[in-house]
Protein backbone atom coordinates (compact mmCIF):
# COMPACT_ATOMS: atom_id res chain seq x y z
CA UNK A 1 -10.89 -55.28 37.35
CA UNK A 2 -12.97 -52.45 35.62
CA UNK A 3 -10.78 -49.92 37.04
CA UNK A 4 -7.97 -51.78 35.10
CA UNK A 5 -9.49 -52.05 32.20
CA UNK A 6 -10.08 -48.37 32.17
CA UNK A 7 -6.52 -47.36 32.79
CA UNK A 8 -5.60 -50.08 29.75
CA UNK A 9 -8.00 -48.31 27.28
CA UNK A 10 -7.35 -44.39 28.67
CA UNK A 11 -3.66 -44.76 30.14
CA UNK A 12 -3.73 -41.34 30.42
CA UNK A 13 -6.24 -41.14 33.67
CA UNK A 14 -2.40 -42.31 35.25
CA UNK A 15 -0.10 -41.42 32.97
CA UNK A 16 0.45 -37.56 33.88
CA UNK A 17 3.26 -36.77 31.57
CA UNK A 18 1.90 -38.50 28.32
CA UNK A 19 -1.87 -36.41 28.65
CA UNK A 20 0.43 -33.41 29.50
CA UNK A 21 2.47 -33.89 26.21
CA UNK A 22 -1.39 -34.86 24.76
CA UNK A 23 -2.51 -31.49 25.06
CA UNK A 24 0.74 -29.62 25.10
CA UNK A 25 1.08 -30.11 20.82
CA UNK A 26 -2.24 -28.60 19.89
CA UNK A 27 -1.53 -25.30 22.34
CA UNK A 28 1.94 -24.86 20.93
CA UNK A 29 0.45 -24.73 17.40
CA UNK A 30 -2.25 -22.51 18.07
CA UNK A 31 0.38 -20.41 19.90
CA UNK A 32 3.20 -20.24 16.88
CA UNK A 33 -0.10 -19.23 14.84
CA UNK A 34 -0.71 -16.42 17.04
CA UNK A 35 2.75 -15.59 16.77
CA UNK A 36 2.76 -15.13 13.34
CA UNK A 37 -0.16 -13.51 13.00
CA UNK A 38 0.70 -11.05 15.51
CA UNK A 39 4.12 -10.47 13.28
CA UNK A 40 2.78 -10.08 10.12
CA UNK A 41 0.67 -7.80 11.42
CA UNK A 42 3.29 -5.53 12.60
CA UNK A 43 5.49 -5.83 9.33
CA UNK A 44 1.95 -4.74 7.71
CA UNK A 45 2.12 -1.57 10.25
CA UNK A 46 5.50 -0.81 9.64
CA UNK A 47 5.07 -1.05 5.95
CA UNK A 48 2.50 1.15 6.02
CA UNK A 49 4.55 3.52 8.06
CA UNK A 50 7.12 3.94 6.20
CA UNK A 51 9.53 2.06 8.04
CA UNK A 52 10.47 -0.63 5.09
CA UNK A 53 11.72 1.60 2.33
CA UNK A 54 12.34 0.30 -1.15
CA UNK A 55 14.97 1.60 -2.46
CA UNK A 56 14.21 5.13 -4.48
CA UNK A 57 14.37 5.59 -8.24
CA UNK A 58 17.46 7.30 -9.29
CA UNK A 59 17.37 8.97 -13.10
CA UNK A 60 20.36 8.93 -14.99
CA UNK A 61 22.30 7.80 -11.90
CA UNK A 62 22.41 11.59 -10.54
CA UNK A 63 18.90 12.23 -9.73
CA UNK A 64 17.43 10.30 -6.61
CA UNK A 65 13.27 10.78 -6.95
CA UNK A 66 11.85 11.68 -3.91
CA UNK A 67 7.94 11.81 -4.95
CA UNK A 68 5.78 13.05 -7.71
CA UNK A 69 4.85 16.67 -8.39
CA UNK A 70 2.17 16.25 -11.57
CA UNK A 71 1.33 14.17 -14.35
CA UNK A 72 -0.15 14.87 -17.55
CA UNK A 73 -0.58 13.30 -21.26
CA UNK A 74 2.99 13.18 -21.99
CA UNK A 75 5.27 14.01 -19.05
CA UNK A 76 5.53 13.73 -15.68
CA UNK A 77 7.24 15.58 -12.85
CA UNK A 78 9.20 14.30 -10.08
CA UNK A 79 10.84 16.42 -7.10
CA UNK A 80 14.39 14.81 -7.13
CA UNK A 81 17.47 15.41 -5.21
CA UNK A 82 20.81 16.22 -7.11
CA UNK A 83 23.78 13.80 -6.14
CA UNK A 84 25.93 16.08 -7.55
CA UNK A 85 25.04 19.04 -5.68
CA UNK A 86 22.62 17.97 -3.36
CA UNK A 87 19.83 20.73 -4.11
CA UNK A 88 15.74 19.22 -4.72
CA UNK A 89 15.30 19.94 -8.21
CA UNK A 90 11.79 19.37 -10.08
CA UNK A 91 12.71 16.45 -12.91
CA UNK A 92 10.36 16.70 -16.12
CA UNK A 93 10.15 13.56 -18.02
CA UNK A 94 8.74 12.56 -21.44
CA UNK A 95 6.83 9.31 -21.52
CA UNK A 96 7.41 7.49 -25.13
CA UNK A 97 5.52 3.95 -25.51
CA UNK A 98 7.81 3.29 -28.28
CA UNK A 99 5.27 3.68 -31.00
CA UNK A 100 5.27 5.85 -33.84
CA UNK A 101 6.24 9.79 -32.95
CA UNK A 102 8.59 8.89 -30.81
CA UNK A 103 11.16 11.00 -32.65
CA UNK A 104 9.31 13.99 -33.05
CA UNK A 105 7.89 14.17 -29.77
CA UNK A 106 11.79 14.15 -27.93
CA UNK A 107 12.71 17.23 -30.72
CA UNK A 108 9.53 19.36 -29.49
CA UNK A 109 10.62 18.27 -25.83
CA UNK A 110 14.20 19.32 -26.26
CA UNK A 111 13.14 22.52 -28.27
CA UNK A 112 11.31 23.43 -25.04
CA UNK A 113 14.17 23.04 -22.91
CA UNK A 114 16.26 25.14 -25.31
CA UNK A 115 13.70 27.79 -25.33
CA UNK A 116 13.17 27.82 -21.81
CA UNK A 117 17.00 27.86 -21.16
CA UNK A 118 17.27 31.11 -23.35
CA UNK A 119 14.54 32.89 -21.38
CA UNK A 120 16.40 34.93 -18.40
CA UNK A 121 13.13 36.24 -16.79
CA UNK A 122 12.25 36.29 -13.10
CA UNK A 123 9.04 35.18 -13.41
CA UNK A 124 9.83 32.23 -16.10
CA UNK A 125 10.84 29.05 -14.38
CA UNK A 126 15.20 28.59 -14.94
CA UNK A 127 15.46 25.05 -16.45
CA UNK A 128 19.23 23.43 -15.64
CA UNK A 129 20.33 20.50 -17.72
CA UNK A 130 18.59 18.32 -20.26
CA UNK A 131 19.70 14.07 -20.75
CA UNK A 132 18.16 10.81 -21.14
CA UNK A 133 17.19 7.63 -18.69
CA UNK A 134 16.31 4.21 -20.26
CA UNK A 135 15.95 6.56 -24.05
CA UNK A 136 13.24 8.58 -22.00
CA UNK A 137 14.30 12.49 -22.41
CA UNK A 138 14.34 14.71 -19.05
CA UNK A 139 15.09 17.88 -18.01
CA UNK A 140 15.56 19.46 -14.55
CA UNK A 141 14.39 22.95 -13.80
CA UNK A 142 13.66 24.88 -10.37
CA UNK A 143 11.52 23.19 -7.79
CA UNK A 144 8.91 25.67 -6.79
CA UNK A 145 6.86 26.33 -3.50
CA UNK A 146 3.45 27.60 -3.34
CA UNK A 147 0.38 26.55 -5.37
CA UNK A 148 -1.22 26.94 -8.94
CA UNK A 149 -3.03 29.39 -9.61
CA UNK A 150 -6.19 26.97 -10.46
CA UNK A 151 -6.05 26.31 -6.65
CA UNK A 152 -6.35 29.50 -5.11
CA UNK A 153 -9.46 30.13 -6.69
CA UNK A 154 -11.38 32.54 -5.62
CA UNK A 155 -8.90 35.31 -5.86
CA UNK A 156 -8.81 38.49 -4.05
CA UNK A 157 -8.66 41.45 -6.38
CA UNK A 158 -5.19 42.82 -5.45
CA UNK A 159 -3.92 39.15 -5.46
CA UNK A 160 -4.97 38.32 -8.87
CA UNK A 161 -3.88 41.50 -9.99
CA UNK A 162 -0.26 41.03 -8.81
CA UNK A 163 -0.38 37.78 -10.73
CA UNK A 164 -1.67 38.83 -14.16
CA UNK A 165 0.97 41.77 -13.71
CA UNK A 166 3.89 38.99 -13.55
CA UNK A 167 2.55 36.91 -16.08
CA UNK A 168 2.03 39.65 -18.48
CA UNK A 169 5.59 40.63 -17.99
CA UNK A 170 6.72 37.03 -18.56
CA UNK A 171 4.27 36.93 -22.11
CA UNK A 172 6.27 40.25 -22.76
CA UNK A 173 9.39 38.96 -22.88
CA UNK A 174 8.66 35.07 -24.83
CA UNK A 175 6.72 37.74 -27.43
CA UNK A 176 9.76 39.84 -28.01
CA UNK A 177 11.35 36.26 -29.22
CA UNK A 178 8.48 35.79 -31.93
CA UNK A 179 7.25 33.06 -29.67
CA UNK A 180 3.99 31.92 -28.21
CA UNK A 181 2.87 30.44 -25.36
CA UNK A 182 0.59 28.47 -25.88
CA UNK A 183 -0.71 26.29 -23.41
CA UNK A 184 -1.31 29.28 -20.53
CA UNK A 185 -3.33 28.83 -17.67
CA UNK A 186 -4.06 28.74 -14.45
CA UNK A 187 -2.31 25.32 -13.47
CA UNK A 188 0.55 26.39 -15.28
CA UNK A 189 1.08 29.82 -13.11
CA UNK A 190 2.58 29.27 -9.54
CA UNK A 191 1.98 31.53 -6.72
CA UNK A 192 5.20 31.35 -4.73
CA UNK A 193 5.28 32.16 -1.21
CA UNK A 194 6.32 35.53 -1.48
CA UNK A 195 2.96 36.07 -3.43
CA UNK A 196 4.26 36.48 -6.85
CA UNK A 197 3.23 34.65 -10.11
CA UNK A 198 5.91 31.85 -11.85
């Protein structure tokens, strides 16, 4: 009679199937939480990896950004890739906040593009074609290798030489203009690979 009234209150001691399906529910949900966890972890590692890629900027519709070269105050510089030609370009772009200046600011960032594209030098950067994204001005100009000049610091004497010697040639010609320069310095000189000054 005790035994009986122990199977009545814990049917389970002879009911195999029911304490199987008892403990069966709290293992599966521990086990789909594993499961996820153990996912999201590899999206997170593939994320990080590169694998998921949102879908890159494009400028104008022509110019797909690949990354960012330098930023400053007012501009920043993106190495892009040309859909119509299919050549990395470096892509300068004025930032305007839409307050007051706006105007002026896009004239003296044209005028520099004009400039620049009159300037047939070597050692002066060539600058390519000048438009406007979302009323932001851009222009595109050669993508450079090597490092500034601020970065290869401490020079060795022939080296730095060799650079002045380019850059004074460059001043020579923008001076023969009736123009100055002036914002020159070392981040704005590149040493290319082949050791000469840009």
């Amino acid at each position: 009679a005790l035994l009986a009234r122990d199977t009545r209150r814990r049917p389970w001691l002879h009911d195999h199937s029911r304490a199987q399906d008892t403990f069966t529910v709290p293992l599966c949900k521990v086990a789909l939480r594993r499961r996820i966890w153990i996912e999201s972890q590899a999206t997170d590692r593939m994320l990080r990896g590169g694998l998921f890629l949102e879908p890159r900027r494009v400028i104008a519709e022509r110019y797909e950004v690949l990354d960012l070269i330098g930023e400053g105050g007012m501009a920043t510089i993106h190495r892009v890739v040309d859909s119509a030609t299919q050549t990395q370009l470096a892509l300068k772009q004025l930032r305007l906040s839409g307050g007051a200046g706006g105007e002026l600011r896009t004239a003296h960032f044209e005028r520099e593009f004009v400039t620049l594209k009159q300037l047939a030098h070597p050692r002066i950067i060539r600058v390519y074609d000048f438009g406007f994204d979302a009323e932001q001005p851009y222009y595109t100009m050669e993508l450079l290798d090597g490092q500034d000049a601020r970065d290869l610091a401490p020079l060795e004497w022939s080296l730095a030489c060799a650079l002045l010697r380019d850059v004074a040639s460059s001043l020579a010609l923008v001076h023969s203009r009736r123009l100055v320069y002036r914002d020159l310095s070392p981040r704005n000189v590149r040493c290319t690979s082949d050791g000469r000054a840009k």
